[in-house]
Protein backbone atom coordinates (compact mmCIF):
# COMPACT_ATOMS: atom_id res chain seq x y z
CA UNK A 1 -6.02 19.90 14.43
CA UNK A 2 -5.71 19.34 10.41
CA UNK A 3 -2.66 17.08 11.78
CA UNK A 4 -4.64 14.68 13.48
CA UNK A 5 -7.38 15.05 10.92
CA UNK A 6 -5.50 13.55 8.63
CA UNK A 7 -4.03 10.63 10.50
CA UNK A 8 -7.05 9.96 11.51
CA UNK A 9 -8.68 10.18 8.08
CA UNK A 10 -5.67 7.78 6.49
CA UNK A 11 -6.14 5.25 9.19
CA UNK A 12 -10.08 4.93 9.18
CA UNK A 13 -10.26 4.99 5.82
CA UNK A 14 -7.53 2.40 5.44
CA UNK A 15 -9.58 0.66 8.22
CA UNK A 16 -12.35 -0.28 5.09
CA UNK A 17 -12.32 -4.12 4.85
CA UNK A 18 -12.67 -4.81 1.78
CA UNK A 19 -11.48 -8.26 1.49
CA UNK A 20 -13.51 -8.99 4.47
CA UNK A 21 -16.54 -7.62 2.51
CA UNK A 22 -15.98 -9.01 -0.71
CA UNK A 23 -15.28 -12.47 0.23
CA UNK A 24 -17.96 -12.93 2.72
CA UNK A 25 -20.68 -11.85 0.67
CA UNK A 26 -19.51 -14.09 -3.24
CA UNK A 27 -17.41 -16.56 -1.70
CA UNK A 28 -18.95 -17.17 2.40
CA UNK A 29 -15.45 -16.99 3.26
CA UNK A 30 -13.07 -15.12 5.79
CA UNK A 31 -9.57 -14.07 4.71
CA UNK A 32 -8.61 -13.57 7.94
CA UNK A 33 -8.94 -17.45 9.08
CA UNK A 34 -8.06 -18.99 5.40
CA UNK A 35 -5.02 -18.68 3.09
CA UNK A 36 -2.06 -16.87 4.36
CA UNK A 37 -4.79 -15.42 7.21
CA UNK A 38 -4.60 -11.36 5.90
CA UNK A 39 -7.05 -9.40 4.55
CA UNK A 40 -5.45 -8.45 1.14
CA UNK A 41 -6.43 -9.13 -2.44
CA UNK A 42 -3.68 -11.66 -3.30
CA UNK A 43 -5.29 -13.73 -0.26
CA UNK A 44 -8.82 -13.10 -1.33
CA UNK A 45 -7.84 -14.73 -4.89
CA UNK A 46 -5.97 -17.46 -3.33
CA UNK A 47 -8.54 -18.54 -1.03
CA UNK A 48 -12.02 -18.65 -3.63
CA UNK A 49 -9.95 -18.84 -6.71
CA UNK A 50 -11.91 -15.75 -8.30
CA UNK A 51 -10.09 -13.04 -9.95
CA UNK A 52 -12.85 -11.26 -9.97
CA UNK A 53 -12.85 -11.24 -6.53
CA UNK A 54 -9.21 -10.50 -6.46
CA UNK A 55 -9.12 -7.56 -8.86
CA UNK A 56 -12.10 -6.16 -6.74
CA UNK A 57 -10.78 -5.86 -3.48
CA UNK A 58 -7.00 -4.51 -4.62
CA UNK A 59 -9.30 -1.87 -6.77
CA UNK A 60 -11.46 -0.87 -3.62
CA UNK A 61 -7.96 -0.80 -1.06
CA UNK A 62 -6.59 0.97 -4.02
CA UNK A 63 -9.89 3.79 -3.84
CA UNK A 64 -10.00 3.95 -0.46
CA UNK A 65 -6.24 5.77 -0.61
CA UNK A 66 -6.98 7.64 -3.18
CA UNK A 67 -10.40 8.94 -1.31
CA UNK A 68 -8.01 9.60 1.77
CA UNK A 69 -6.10 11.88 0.08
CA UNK A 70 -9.00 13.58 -2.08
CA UNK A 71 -10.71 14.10 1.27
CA UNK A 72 -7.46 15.31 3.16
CA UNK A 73 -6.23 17.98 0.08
CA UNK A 74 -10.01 19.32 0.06
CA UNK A 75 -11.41 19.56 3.11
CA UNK A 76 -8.50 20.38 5.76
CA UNK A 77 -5.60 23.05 5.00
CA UNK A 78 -3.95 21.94 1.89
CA UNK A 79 -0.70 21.34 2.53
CA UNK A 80 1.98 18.61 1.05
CA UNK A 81 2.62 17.65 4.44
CA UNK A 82 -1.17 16.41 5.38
CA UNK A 83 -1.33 14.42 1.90
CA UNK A 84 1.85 12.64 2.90
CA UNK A 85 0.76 11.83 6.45
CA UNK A 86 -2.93 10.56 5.45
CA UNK A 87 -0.96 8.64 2.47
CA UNK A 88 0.93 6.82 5.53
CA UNK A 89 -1.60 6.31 7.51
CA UNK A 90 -4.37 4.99 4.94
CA UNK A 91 -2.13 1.82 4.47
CA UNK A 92 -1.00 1.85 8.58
CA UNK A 93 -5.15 1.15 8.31
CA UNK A 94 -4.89 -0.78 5.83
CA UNK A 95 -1.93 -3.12 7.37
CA UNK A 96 -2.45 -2.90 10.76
CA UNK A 97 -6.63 -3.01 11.40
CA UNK A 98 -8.33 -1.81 14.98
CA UNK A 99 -11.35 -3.53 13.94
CA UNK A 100 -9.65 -6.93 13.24
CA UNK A 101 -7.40 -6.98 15.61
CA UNK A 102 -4.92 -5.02 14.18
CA UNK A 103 -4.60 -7.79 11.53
CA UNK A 104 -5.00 -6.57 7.53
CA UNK A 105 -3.39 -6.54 4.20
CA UNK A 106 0.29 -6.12 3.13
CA UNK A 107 -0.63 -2.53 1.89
CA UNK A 108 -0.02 -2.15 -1.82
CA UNK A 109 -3.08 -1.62 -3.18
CA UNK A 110 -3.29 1.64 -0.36
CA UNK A 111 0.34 2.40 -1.47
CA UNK A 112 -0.37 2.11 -5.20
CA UNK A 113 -3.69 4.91 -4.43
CA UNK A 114 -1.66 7.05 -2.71
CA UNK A 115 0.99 7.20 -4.62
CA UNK A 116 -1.16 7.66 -7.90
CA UNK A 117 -2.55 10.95 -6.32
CA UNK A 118 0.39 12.54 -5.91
CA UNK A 119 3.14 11.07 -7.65
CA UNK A 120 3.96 7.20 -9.38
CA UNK A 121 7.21 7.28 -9.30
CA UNK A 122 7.49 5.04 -6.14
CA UNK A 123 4.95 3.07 -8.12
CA UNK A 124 6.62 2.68 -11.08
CA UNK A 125 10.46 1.74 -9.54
CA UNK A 126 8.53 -0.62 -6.88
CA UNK A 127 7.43 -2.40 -10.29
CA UNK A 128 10.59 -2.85 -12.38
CA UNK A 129 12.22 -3.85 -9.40
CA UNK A 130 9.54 -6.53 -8.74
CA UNK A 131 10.21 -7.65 -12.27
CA UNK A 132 13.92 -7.52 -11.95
CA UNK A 133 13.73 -10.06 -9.08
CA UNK A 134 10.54 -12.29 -10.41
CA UNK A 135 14.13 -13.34 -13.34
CA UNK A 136 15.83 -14.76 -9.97
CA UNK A 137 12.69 -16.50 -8.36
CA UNK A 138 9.09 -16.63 -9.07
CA UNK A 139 7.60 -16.28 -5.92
CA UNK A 140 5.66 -12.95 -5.27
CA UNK A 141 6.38 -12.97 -1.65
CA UNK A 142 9.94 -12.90 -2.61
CA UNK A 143 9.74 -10.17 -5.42
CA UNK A 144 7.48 -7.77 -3.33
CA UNK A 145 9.73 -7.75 0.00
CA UNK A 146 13.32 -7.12 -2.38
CA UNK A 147 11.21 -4.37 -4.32
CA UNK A 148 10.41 -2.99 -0.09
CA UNK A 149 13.82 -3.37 0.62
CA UNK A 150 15.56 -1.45 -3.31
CA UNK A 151 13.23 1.01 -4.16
CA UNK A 152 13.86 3.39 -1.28
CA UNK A 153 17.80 3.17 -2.54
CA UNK A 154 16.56 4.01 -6.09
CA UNK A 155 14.29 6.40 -4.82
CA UNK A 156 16.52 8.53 -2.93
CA UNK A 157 19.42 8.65 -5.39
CA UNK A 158 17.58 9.02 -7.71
CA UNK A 159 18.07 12.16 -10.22
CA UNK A 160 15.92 14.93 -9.29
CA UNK A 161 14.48 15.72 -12.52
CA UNK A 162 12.62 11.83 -12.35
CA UNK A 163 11.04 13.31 -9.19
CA UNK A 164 9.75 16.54 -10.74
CA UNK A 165 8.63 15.03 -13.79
CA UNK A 166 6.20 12.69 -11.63
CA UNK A 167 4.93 14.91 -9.01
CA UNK A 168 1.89 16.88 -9.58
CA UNK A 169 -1.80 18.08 -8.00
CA UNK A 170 -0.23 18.69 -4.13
CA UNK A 171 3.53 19.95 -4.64
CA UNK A 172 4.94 17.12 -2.15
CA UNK A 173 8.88 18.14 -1.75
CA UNK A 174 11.28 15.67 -2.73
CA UNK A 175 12.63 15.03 0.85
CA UNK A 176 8.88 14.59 2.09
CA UNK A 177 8.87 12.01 -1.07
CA UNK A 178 11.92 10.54 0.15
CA UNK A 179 10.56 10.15 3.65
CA UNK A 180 7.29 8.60 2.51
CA UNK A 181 8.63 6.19 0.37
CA UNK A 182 11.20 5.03 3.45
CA UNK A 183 8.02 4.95 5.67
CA UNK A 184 5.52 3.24 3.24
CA UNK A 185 8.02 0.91 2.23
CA UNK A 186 9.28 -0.42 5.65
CA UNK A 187 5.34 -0.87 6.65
CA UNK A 188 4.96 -3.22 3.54
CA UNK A 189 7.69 -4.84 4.41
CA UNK A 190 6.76 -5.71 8.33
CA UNK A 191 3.53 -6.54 6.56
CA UNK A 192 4.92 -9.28 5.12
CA UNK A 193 7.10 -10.33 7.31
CA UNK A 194 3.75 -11.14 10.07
CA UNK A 195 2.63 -13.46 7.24
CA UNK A 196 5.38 -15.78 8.22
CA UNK A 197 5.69 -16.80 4.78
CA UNK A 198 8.89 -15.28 2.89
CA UNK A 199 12.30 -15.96 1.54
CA UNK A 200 14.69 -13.19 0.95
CA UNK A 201 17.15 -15.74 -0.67
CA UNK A 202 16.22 -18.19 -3.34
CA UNK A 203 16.37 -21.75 -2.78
């Protein structure tokens, strides 16, 4: 039962619009039809051209992970396993919406949450390789799907001592971490892919 509870909690909570929210009620606008059509915060910048609109809705994607997990390591049986599986699921929700028709974001606000609960490490190589490939091209679709497709390398040759170092609050193993950041990853990266607007080369 605490198995499915914590799917479950991941993927409604991850269901939250908040882009939908956000934009509808300062802008009168709907991700979902405007922009690159997803219901993410780069979008909801893009499409009103308020970063205040922007920063709110990767903040509340980013909350609504972190809630997930709170929820999952204190109210079910607190095991690493269920904070890994609502972590996955909170940004399936996030990506992949029932409500809008299984539309949503690209999932790294949810990631970033997640991972910020438990251990940033996934966080923190996801971001220096981002910055590593903004030198080649600056084009964030580009950077975000090569930092998808290097950090699970980095992360799972990575020495072990960088994993302990990061991990804290819900004792995730490191092949549990290793999983996670293979699963989360490949989910941000068919994310971006349904946008049908990337590049893995440059030009």
């Amino acid at each position: 039962m605490n198995f499915i509870l914590s799917i479950l909690t991941g993927y409604f909570l991850g269901c939250f619009p908040s882009a939908l929210i956000i934009t509808k009620k300062f802008a009168n606008k709907n991700p979902g039809y405007l922009g690159s059509k997803n219901y993410g915060s780069l979008n909801s910048y893009e499409i009103t051209n308020n970063k205040n609109i922007g920063i709110s809705v990767f903040l509340l994607d980013c909350l609504k992970a972190v809630l997930a997990v709170y929820i999952t390591w204190n109210y079910y049986f607190p095991k690493s396993i269920y904070i890994v599986l609502t972590s996955i699921f909170v940004v399936v929700g996030h990506c992949f919406n029932c409500f809008l028709k299984f539309k949503g974001g690209r999932g790294l606000a949810a990631t970033l949450g997640g991972c910020l609960m438990f251990n940033p490490l996934i966080a923190v190589v996801w971001c220096l390789v981002w910055l590593l490939f903004r030198i080649v091209r600056k084009d964030i679709i580009f950077q975000n799907m090569w930092a998808c497709i290097i950090t699970p390398f980095v992360i799972y040759f990575a020495p072990k001592y960088l994993f302990y170092l990061g991990n804290y609050n819900y004792y995730v193993t490191l092949d549990e971490y290793k999983i996670y950041c293979i699963i989360i990853c490949s989910i941000i990266f068919i994310a971006h892919i349904r946008t049908n607007k990337f590049k893995l080369f440059s030009d």
